[in-house]
Protein backbone atom coordinates (compact mmCIF):
# COMPACT_ATOMS: atom_id res chain seq x y z
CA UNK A 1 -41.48 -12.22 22.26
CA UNK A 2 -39.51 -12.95 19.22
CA UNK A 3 -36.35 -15.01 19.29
CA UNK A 4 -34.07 -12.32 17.72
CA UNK A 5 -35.88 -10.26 21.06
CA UNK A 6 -35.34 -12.44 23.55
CA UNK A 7 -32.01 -12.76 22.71
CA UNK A 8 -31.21 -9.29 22.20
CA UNK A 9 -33.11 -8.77 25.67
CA UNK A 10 -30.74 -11.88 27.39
CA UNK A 11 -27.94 -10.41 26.13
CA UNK A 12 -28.24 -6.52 27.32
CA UNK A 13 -29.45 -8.55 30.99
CA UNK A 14 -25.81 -10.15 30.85
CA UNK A 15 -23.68 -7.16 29.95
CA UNK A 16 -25.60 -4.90 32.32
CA UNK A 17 -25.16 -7.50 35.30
CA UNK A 18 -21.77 -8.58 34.80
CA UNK A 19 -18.35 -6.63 34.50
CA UNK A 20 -15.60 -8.53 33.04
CA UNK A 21 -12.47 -8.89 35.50
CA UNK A 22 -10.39 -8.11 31.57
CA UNK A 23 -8.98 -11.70 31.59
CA UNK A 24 -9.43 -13.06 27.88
CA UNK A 25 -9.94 -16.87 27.85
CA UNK A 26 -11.66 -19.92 26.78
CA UNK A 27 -12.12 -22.05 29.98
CA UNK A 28 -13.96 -20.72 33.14
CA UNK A 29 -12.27 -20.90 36.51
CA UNK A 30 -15.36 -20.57 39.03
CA UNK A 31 -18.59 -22.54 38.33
CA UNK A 32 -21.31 -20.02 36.41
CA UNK A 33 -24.02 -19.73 39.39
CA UNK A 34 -21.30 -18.35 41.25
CA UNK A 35 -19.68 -16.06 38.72
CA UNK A 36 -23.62 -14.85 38.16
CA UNK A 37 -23.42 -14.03 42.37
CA UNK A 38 -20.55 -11.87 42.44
CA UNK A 39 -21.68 -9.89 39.22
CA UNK A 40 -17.78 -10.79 37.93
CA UNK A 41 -16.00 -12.78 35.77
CA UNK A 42 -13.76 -13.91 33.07
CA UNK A 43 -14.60 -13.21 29.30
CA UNK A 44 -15.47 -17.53 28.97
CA UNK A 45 -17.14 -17.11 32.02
CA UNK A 46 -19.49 -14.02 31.20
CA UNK A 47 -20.22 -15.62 27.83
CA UNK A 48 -20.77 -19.13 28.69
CA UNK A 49 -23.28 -17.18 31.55
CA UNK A 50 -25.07 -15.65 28.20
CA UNK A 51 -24.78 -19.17 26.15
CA UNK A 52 -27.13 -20.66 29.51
CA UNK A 53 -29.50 -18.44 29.29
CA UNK A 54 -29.51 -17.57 25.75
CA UNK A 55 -30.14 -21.65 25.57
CA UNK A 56 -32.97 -21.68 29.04
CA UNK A 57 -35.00 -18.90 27.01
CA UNK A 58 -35.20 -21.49 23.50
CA UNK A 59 -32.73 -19.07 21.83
CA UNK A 60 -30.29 -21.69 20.04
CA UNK A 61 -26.75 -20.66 20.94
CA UNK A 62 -23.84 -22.26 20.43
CA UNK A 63 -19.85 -21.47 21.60
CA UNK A 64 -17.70 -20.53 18.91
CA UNK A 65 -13.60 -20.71 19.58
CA UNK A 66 -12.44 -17.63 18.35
CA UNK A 67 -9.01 -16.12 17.99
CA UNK A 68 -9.00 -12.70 17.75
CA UNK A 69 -6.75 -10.27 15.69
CA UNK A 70 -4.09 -9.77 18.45
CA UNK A 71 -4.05 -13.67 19.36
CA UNK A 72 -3.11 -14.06 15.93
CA UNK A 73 -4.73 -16.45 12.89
CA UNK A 74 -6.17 -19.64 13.08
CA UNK A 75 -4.32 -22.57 10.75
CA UNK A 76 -7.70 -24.33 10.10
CA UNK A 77 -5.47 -26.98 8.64
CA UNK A 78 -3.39 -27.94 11.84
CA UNK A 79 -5.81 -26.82 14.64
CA UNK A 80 -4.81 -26.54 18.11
CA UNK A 81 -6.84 -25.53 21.36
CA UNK A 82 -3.96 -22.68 21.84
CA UNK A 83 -4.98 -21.19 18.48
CA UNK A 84 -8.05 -19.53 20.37
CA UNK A 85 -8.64 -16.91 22.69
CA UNK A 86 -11.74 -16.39 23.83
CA UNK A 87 -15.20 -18.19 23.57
CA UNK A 88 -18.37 -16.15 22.46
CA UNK A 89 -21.94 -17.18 21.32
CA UNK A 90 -23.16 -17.95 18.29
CA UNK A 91 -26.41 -17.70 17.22
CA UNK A 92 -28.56 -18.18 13.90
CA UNK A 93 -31.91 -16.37 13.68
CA UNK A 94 -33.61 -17.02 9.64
CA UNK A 95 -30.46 -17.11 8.02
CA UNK A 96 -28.58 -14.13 10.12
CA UNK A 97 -25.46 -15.01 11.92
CA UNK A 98 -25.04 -13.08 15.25
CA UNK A 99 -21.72 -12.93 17.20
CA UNK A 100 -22.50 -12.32 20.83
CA UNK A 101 -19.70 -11.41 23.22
CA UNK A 102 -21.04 -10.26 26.43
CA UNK A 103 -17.86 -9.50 27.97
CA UNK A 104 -16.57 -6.63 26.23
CA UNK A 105 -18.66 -2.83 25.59
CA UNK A 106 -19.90 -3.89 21.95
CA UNK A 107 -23.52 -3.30 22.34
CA UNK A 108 -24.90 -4.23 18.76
CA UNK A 109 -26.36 -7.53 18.16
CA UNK A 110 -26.63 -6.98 14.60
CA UNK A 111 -22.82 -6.10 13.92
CA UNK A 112 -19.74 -8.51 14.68
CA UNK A 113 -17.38 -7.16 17.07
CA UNK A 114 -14.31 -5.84 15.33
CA UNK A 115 -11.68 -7.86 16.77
CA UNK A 116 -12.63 -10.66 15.29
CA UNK A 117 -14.34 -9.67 12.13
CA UNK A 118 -12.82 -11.39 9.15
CA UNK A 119 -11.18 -14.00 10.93
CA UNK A 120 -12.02 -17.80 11.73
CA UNK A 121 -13.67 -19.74 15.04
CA UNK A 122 -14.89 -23.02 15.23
CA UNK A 123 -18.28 -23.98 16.19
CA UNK A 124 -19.12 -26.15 18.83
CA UNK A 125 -22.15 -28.09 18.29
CA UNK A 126 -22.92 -31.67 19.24
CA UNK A 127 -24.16 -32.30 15.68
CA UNK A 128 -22.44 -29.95 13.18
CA UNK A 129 -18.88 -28.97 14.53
CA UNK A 130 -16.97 -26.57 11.72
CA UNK A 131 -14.81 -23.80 11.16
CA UNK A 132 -16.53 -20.74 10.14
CA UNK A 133 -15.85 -17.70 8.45
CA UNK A 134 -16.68 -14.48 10.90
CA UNK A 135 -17.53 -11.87 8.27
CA UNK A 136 -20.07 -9.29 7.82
CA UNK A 137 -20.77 -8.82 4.13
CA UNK A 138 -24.12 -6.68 4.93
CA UNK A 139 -22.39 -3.75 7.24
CA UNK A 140 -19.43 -1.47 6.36
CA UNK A 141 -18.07 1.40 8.06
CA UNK A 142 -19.68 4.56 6.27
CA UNK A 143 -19.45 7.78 6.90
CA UNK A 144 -21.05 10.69 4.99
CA UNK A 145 -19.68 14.71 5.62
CA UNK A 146 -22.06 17.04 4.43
CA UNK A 147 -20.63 20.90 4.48
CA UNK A 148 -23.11 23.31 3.25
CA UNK A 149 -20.97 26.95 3.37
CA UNK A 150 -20.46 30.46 1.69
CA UNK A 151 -17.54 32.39 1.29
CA UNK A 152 -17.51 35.86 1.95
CA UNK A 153 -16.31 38.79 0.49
CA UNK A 154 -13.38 38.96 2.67
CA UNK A 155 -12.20 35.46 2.11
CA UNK A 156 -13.83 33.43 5.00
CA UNK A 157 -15.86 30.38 4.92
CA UNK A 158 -19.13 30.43 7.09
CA UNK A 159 -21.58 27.58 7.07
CA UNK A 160 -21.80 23.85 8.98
CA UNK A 161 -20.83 20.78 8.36
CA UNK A 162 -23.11 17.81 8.90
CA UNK A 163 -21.23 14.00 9.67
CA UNK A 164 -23.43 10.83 9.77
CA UNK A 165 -21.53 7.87 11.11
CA UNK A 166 -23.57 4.23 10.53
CA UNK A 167 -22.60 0.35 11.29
CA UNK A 168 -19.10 0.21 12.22
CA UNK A 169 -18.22 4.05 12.06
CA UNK A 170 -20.81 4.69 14.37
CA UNK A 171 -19.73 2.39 17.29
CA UNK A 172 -16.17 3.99 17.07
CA UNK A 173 -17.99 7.79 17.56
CA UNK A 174 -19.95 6.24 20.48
CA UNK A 175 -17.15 5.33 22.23
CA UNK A 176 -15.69 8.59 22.17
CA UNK A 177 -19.13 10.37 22.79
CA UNK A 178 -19.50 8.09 25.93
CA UNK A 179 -15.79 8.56 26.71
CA UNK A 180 -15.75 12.55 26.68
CA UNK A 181 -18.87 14.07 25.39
CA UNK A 182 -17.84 17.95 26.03
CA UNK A 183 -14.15 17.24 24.09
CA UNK A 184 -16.47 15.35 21.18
């Protein structure tokens, strides 16, 4: 298969087979082969789980130091190791940046996860170690309401109203769907 499918593959294998124990950080307590035994881990751990594999299967990944929007914003000009809170993958496939974070319930490849959209991380790489701009200039959140109706005589409305959610709207409306689909 592709690259763009063998990672997409790798990384529904790692979400499905891990669950994340909700602890947020960059360094892993418990050596990878064992957090890959007991199915459990850490956010770093999980995605430093996906960056092996995602790397075994000639994917190239790399970790990227992110902060995200409740950690607060990275100086880029005075940077500190505290400045980050969590450690996802990064990978480039022709040109496309994806943002792979394992950990949490964000199932797109394609989009950035939205706690850390627009902010900064810094690539690790042995050759070409940066700061990088995590934004997604291609996907927006739209939403389109369609209401086709007819008022009748008496003064009510009668008709249906048609809502298509894409990119980021979307994943919000599958989370509720998931979450209570007789209330939605």
């Amino acid at each position: 298969p592709s690259i763009k499918d063998r990672m997409n593959f790798i990384y529904r294998i790692v979400q499905q087979q891990l669950n994340w124990n909700h602890y947020i950080g960059i360094y892993a307590a418990e050596k990878l082969k064992t957090v890959w035994d007991k199915k459990s881990g850490s956010a770093a751990e999980i995605n430093l789980v996906l960056l092996n594999l995602l790397e075994a299967a000639g994917v190239p990944a790399s970790p990227l130091l992110v902060s995200d929007r409740f950690h607060g914003k990275v100086n880029t000009s005075h940077p500190f190791i505290s400045q980050f809170s969590k450690v996802i993958a990064f990978v480039e496939i022709d040109g496309r940046e994806h943002y792979l974070d394992a950990s949490g319930n964000h199932v797109y490849t394609e989009l950035i996860p939205e706690n850390i959209l627009n902010t900064q991380g810094y690539l690790v790489d042995r050759k070409l170690s940066r700061f990088v701009m995590i934004a997604d200039p291609l996907h927006f959140e739209k939403r389109s309401v369609n209401i086709v109706g007819k008022v009748q005589s008496n003064g009510t409305l009668q008709g249906q109203a048609f809502v298509t959610d894409k990119d980021y709207a979307r994943i919000q409306r599958v989370g509720h769907i998931k979450r209570d689909q007789e209330g939605y």
